[in-house]
N, C-alpha and C. Protein backbone atom coordinates (compact mmCIF):
# COMPACT_ATOMS: atom_id res chain seq x y z
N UNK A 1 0.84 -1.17 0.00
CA UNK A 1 0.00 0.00 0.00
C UNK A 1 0.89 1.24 0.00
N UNK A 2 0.57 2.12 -1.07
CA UNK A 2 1.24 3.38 -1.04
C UNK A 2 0.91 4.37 0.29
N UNK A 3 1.29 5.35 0.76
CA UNK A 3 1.09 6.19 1.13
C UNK A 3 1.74 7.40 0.80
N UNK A 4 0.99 8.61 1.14
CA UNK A 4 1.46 9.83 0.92
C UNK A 4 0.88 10.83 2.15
N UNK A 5 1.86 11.35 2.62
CA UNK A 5 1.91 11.85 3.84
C UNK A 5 1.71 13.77 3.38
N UNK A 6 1.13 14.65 4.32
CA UNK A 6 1.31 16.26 3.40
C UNK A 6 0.56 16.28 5.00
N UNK A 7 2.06 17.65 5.07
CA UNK A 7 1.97 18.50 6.32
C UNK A 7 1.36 19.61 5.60
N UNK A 8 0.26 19.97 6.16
CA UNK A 8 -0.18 21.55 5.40
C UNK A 8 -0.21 22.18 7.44
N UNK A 9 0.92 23.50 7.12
CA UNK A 9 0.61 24.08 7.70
C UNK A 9 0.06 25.45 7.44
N UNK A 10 -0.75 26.51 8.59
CA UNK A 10 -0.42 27.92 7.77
C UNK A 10 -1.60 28.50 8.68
N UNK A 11 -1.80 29.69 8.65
CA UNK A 11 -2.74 30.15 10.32
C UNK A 11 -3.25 30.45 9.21
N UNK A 12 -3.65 30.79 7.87
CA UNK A 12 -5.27 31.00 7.58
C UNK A 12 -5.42 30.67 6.28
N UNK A 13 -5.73 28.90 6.64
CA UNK A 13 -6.04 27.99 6.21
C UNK A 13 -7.88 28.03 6.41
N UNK A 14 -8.44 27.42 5.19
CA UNK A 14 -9.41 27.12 5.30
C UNK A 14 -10.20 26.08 4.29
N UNK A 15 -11.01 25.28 4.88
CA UNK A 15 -11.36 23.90 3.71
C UNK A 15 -13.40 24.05 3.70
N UNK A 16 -13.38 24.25 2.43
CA UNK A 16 -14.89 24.42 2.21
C UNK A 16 -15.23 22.87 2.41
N UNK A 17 -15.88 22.74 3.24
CA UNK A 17 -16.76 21.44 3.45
C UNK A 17 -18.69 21.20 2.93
N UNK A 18 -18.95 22.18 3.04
CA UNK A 18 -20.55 22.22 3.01
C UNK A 18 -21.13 23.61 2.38
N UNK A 19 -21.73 24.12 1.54
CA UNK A 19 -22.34 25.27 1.44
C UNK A 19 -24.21 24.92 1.46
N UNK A 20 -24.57 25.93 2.20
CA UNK A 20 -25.80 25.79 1.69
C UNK A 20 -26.31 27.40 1.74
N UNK A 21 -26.68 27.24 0.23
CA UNK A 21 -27.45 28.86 -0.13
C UNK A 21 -26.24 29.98 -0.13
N UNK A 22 -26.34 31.16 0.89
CA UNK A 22 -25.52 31.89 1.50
C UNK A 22 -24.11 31.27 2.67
N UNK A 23 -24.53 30.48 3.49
CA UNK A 23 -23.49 30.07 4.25
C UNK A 23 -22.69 29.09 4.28
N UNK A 24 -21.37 28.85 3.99
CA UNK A 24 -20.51 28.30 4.00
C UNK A 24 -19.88 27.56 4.86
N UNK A 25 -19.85 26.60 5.59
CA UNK A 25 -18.97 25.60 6.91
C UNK A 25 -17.55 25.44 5.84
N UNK A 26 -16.52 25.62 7.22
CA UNK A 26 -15.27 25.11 7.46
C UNK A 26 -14.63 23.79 7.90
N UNK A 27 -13.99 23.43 6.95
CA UNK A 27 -13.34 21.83 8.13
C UNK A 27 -12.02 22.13 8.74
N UNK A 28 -11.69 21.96 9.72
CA UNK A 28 -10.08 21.59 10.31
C UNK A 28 -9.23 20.86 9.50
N UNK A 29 -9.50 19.86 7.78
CA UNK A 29 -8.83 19.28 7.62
C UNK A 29 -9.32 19.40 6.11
N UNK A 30 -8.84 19.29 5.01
CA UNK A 30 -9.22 19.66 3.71
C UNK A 30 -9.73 18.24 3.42
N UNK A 31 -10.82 17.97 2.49
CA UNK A 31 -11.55 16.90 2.16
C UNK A 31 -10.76 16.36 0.93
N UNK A 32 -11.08 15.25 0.47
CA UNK A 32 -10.54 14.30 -0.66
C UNK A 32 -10.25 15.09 -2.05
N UNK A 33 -11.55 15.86 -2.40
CA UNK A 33 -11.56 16.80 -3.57
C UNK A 33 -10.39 17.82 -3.08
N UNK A 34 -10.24 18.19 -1.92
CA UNK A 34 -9.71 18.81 -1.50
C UNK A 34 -8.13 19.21 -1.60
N UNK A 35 -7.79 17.64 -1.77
CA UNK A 35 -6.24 17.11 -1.81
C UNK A 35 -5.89 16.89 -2.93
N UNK A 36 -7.02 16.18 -3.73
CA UNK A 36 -6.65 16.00 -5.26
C UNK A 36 -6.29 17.43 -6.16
N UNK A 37 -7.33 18.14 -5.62
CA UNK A 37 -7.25 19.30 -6.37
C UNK A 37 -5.70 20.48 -5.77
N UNK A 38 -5.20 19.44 -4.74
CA UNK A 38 -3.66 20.50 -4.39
C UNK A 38 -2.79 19.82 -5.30
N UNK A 39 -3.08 18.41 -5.66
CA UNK A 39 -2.00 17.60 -6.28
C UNK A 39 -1.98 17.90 -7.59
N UNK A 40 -3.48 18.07 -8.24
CA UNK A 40 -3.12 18.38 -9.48
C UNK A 40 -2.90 19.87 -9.56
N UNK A 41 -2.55 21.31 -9.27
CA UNK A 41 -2.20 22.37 -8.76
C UNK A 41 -0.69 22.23 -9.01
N UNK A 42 0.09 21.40 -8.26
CA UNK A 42 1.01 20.94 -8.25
C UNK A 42 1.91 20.31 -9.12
N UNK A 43 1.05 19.69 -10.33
CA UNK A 43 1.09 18.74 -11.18
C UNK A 43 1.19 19.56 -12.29
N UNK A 44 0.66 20.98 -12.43
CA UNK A 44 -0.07 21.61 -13.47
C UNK A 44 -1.07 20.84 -14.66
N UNK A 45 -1.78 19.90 -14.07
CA UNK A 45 -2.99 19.83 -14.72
C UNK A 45 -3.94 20.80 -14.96
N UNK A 46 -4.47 20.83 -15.84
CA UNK A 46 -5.86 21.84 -16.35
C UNK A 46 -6.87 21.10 -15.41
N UNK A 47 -7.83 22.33 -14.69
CA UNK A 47 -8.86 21.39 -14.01
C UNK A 47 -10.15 20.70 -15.17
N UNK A 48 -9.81 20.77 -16.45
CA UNK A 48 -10.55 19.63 -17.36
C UNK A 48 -9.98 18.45 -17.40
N UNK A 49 -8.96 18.39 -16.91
CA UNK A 49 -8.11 16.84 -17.25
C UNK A 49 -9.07 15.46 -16.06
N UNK A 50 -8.54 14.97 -16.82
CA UNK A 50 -8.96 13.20 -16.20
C UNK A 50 -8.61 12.97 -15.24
N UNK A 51 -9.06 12.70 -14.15
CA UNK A 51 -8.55 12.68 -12.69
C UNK A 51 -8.37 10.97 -12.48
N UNK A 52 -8.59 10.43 -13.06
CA UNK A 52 -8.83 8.96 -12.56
C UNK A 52 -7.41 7.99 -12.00
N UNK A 53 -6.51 8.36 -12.56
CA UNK A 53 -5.16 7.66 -12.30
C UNK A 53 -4.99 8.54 -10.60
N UNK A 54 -5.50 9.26 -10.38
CA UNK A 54 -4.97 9.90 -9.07
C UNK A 54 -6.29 9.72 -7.66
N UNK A 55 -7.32 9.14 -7.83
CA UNK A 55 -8.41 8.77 -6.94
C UNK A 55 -8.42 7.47 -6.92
């Protein structure tokens, strides 16, 4: 089993978890979409590209 480990630090950090309508919730910890979307960031993928080799 692979793993991949990512220290995110940073005092103003924030992870959209939920919207509904007008208000927005925060998580303490960035969600799955969350991570993929730092990796491909990282990667310089276009956010049209194929995500499947990385989920």
């Amino acid at each position: 089993m692979s793993v991949l480990l990512l220290q995110l630090s940073g005092p103003f950090q924030s992870w959209g978890v939920q919207s509904r309508f007008g208000m927005r919730d925060t998580g303490l910890e960035p969600s799955k979409s969350g991570v993929i979307g730092l990796l491909c960031a990282a990667l310089g993928r276009p956010r049209w590209a194929i995500l499947e080799d990385l989920a």
